[in-house]
N, C-alpha and C. Protein backbone atom coordinates (compact mmCIF):
# COMPACT_ATOMS: atom_id res chain seq x y z
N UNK A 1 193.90 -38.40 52.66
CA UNK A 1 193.84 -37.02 52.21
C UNK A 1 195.26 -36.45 52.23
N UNK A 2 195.55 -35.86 51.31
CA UNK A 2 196.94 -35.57 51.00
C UNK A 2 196.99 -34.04 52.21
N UNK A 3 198.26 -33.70 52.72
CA UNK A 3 198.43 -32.22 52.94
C UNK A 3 198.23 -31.16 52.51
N UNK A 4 198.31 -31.10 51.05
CA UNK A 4 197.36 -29.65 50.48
C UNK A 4 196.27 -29.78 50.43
N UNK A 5 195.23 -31.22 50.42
CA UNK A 5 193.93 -31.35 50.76
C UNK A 5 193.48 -31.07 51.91
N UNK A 6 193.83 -31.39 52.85
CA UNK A 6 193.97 -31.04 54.35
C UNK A 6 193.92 -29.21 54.58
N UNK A 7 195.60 -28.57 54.00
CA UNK A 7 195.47 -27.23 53.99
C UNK A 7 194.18 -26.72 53.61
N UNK A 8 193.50 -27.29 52.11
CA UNK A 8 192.31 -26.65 51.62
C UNK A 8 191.23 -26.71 52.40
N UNK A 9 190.72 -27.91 52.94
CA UNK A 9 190.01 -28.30 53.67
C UNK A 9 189.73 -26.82 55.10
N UNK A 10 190.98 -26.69 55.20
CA UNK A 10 190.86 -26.46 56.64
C UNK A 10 190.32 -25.04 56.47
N UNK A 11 191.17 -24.79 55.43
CA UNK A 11 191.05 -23.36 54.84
C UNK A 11 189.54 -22.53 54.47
N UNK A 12 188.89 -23.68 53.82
CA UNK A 12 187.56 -23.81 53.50
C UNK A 12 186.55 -23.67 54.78
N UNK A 13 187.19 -24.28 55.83
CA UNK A 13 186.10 -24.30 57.16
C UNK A 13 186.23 -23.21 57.89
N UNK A 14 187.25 -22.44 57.35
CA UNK A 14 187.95 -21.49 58.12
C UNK A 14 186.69 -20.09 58.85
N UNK A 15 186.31 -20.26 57.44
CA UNK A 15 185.36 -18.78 57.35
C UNK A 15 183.75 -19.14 56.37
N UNK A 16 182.72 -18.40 57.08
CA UNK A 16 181.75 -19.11 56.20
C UNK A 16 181.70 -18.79 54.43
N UNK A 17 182.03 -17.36 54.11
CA UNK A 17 182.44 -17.44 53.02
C UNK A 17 184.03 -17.57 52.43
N UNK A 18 184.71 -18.29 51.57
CA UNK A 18 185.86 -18.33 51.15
C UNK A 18 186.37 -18.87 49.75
N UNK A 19 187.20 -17.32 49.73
CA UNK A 19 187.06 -17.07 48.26
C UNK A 19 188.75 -17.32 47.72
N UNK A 20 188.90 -18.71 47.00
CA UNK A 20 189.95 -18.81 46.37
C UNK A 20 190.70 -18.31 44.74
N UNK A 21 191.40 -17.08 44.84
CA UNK A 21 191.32 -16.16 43.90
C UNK A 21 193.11 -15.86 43.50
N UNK A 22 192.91 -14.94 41.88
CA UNK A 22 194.45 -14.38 42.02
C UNK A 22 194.80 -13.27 42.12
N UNK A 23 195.49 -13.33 43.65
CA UNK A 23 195.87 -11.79 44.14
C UNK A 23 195.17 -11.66 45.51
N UNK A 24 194.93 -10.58 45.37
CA UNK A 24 193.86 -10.33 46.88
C UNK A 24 193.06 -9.00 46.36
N UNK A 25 192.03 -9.52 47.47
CA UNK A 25 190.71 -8.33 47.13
C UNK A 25 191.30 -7.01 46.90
N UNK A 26 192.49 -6.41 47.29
CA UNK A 26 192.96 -5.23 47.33
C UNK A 26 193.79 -5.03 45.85
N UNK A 27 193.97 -6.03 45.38
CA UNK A 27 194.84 -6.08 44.06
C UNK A 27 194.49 -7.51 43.30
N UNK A 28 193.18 -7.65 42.50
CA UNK A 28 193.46 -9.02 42.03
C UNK A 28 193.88 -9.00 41.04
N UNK A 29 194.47 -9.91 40.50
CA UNK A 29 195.39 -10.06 39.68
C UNK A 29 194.42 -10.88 38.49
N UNK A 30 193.67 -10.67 38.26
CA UNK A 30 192.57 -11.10 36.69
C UNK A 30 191.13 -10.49 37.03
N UNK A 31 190.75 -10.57 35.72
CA UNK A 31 189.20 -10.09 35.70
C UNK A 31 188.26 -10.59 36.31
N UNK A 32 188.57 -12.17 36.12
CA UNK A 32 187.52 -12.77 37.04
C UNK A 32 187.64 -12.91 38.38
N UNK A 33 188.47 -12.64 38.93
CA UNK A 33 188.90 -12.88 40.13
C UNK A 33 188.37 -11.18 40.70
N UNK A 34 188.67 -10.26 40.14
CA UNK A 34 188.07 -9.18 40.38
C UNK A 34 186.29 -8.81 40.04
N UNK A 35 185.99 -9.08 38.92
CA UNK A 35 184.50 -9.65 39.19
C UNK A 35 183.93 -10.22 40.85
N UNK A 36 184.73 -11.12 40.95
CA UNK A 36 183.92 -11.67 42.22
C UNK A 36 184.16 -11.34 43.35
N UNK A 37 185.06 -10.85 43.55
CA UNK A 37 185.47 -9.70 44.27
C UNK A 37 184.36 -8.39 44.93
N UNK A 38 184.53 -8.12 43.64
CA UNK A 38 183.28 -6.75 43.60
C UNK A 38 182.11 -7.50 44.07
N UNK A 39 181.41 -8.70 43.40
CA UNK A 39 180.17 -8.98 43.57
C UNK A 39 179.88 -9.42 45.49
N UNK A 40 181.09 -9.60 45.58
CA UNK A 40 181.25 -10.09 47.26
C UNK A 40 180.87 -8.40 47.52
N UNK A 41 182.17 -7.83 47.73
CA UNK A 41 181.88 -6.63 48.06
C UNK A 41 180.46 -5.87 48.47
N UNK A 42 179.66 -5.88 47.25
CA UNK A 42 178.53 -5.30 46.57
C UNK A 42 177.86 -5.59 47.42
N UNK A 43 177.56 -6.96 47.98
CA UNK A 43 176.46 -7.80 48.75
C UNK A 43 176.93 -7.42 50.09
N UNK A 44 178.30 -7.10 50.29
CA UNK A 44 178.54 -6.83 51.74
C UNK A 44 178.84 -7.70 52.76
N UNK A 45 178.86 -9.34 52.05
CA UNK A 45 178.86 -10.33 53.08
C UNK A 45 180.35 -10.39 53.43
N UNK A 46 181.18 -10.60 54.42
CA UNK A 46 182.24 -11.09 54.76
C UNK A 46 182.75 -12.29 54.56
N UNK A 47 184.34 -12.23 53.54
CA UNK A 47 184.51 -13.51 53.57
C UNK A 47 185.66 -13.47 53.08
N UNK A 48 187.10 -14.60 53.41
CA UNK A 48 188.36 -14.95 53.62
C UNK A 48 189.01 -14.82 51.77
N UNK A 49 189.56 -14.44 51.47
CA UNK A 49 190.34 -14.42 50.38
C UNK A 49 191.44 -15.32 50.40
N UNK A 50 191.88 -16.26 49.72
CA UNK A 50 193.49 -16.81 49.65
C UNK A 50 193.81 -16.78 48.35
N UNK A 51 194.86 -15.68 48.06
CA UNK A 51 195.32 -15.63 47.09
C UNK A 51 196.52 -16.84 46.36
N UNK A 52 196.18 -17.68 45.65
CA UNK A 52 196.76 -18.96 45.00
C UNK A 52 198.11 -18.90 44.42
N UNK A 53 198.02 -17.04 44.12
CA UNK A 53 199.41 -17.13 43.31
C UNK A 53 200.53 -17.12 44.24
N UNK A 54 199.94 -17.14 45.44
CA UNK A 54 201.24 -17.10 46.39
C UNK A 54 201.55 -18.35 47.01
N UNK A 55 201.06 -19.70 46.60
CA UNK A 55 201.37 -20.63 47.16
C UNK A 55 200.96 -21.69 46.06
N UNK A 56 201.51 -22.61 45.17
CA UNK A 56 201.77 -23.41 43.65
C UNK A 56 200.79 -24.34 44.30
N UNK A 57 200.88 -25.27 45.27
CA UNK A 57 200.33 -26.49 45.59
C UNK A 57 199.16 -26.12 45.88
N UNK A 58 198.43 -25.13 46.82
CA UNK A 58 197.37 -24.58 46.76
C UNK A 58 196.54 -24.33 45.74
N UNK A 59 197.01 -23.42 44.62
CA UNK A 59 197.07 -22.97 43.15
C UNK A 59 196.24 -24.31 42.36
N UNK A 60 196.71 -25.60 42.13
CA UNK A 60 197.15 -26.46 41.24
C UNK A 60 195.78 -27.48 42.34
N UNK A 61 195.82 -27.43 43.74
CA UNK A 61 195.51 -28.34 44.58
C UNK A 61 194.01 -28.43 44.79
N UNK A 62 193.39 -26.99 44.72
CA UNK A 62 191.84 -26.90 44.74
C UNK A 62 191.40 -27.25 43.46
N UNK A 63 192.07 -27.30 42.54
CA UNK A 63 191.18 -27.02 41.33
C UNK A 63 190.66 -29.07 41.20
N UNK A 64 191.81 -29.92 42.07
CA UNK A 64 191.59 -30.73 42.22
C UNK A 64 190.23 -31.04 42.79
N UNK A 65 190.65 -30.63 44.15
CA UNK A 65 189.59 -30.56 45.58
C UNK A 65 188.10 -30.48 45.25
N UNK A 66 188.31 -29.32 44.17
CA UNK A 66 186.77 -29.27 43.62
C UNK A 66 186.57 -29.83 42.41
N UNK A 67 187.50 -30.52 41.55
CA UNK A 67 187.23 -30.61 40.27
C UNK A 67 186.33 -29.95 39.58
N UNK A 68 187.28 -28.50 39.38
CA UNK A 68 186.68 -27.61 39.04
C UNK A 68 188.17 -27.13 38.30
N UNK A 69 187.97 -26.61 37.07
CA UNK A 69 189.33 -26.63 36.45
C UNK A 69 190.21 -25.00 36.52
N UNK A 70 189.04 -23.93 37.02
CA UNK A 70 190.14 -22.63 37.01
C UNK A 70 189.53 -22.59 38.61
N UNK A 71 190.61 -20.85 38.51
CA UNK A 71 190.61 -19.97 39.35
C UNK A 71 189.56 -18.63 38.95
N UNK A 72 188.55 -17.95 39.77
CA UNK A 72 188.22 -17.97 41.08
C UNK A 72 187.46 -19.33 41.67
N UNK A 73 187.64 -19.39 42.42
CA UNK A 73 186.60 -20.47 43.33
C UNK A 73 186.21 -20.08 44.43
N UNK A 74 184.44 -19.84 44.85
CA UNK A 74 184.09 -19.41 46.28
C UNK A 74 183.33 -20.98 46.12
N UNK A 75 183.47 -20.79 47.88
CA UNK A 75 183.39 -21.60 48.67
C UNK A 75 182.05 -21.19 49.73
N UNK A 76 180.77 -21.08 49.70
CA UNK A 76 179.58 -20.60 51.03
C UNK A 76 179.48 -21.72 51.87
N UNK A 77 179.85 -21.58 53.36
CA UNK A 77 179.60 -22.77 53.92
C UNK A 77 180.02 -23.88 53.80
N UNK A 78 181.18 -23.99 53.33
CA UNK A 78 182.41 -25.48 53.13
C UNK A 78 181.80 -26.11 51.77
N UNK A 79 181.01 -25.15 51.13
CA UNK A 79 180.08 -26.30 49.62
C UNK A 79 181.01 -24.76 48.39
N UNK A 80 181.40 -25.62 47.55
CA UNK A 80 181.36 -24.88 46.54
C UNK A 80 180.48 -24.68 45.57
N UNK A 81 180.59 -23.41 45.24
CA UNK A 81 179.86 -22.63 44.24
C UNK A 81 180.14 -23.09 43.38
N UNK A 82 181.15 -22.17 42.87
CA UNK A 82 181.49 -22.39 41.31
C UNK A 82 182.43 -21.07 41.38
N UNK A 83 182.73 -20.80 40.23
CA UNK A 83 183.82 -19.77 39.71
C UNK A 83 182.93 -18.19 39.23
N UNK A 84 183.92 -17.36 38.50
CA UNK A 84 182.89 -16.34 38.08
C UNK A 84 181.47 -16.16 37.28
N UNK A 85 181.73 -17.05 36.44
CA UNK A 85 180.41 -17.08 35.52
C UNK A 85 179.02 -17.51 36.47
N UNK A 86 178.86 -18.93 37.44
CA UNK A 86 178.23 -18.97 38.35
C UNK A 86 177.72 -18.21 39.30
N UNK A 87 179.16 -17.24 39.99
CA UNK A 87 179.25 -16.36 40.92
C UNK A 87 177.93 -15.43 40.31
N UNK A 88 178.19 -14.99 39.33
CA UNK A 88 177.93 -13.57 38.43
C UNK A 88 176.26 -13.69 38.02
N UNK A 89 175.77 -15.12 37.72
CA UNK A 89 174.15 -15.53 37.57
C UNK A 89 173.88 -15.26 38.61
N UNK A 90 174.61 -15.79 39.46
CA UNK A 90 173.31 -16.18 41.24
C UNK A 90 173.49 -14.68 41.53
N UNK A 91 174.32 -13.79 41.40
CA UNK A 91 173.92 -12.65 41.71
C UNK A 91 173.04 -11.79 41.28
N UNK A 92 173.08 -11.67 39.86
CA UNK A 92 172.21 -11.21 38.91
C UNK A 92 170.46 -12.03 39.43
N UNK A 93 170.73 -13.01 39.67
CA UNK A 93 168.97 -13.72 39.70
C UNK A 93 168.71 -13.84 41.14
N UNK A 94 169.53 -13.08 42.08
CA UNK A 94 169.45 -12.86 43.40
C UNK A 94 169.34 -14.09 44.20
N UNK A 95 169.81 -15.03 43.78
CA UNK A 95 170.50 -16.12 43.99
C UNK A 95 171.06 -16.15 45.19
N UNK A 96 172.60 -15.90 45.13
CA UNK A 96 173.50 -15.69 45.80
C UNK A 96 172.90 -15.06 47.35
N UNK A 97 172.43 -13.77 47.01
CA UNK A 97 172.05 -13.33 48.51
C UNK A 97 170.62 -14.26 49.25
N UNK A 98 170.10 -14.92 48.44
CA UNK A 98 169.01 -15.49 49.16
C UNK A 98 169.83 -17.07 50.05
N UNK A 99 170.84 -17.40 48.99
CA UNK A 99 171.89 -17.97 49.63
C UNK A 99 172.32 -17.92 50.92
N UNK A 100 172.80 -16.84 50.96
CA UNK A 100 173.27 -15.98 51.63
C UNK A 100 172.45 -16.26 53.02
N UNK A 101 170.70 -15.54 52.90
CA UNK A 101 169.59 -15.40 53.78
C UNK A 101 169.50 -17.08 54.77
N UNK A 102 169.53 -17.78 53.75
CA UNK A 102 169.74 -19.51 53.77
C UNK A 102 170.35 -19.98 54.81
N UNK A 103 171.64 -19.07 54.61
CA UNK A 103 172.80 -19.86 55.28
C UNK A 103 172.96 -19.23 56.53
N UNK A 104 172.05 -18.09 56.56
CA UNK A 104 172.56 -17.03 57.98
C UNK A 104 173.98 -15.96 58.09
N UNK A 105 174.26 -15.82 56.81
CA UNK A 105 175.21 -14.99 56.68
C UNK A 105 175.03 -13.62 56.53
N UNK A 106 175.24 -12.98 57.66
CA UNK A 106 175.27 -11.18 57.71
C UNK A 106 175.65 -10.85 56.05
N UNK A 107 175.22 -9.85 55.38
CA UNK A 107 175.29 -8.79 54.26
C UNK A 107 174.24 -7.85 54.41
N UNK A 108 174.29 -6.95 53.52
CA UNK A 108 173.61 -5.81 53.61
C UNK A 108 172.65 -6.24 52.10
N UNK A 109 171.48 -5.64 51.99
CA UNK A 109 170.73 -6.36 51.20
C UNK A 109 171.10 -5.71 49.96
N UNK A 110 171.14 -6.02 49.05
CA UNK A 110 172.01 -5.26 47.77
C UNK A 110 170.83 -5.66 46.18
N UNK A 111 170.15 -4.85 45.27
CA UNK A 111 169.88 -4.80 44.61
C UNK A 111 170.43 -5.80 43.40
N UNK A 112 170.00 -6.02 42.81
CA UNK A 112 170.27 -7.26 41.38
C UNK A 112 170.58 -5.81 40.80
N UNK A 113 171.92 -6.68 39.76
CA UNK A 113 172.89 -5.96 39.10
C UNK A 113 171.81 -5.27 37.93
């Protein structure tokens, strides 16, 4: 396992939800990355942001990790999701928070979009 696999890895175990994005929840820096953002938000669950544009090998290194080819990428429980379009169904089909219920992760119960 290479060192930015390792970083990701660790990064990933870090927190039960973790959300690899551009920018940070306070400023993201694209739509989709702000989409999922909000949809986190919305649900209320807690969970780690690492913004990619601040570190290239990171950036370039998950998309490996998951072979998954963009940015956003959440992460529930060290398993990846998927990116926004994914993010954005399981929320809509209440998905995500039953997920959520699944996994034992505190949120506040939040209505389908």
């Amino acid at each position: 396992m290479t060192d930015t696999n390792s970083r990701i890895k660790s990064e990933i175990e870090s927190a039960d939800i973790v959300l690899f994005m551009k920018g940070t929840p306070q400023a993201p820096q694209c739509g989709f990355s702000m989409q999922v953002v909000q949809i986190l938000n919305h649900v209320g669950a807690p969970y780690k942001a690492i913004n990619v544009l601040a570190d290239g090998e990171i950036r370039e290194g998950v998309k490996a990790y998951s072979n998954w080819p963009t940015i956003p990428q959440l992460y529930v429980k060290s398993e990846f999701i998927g990116g926004c379009d994914i993010t954005r169904e399981m929320f809509q089909s209440g998905e995500l928070v039953a997920l959520l219920d699944k996994e034992g992760i505190p949120h506040k119960q939040a209505a389908k979009a």
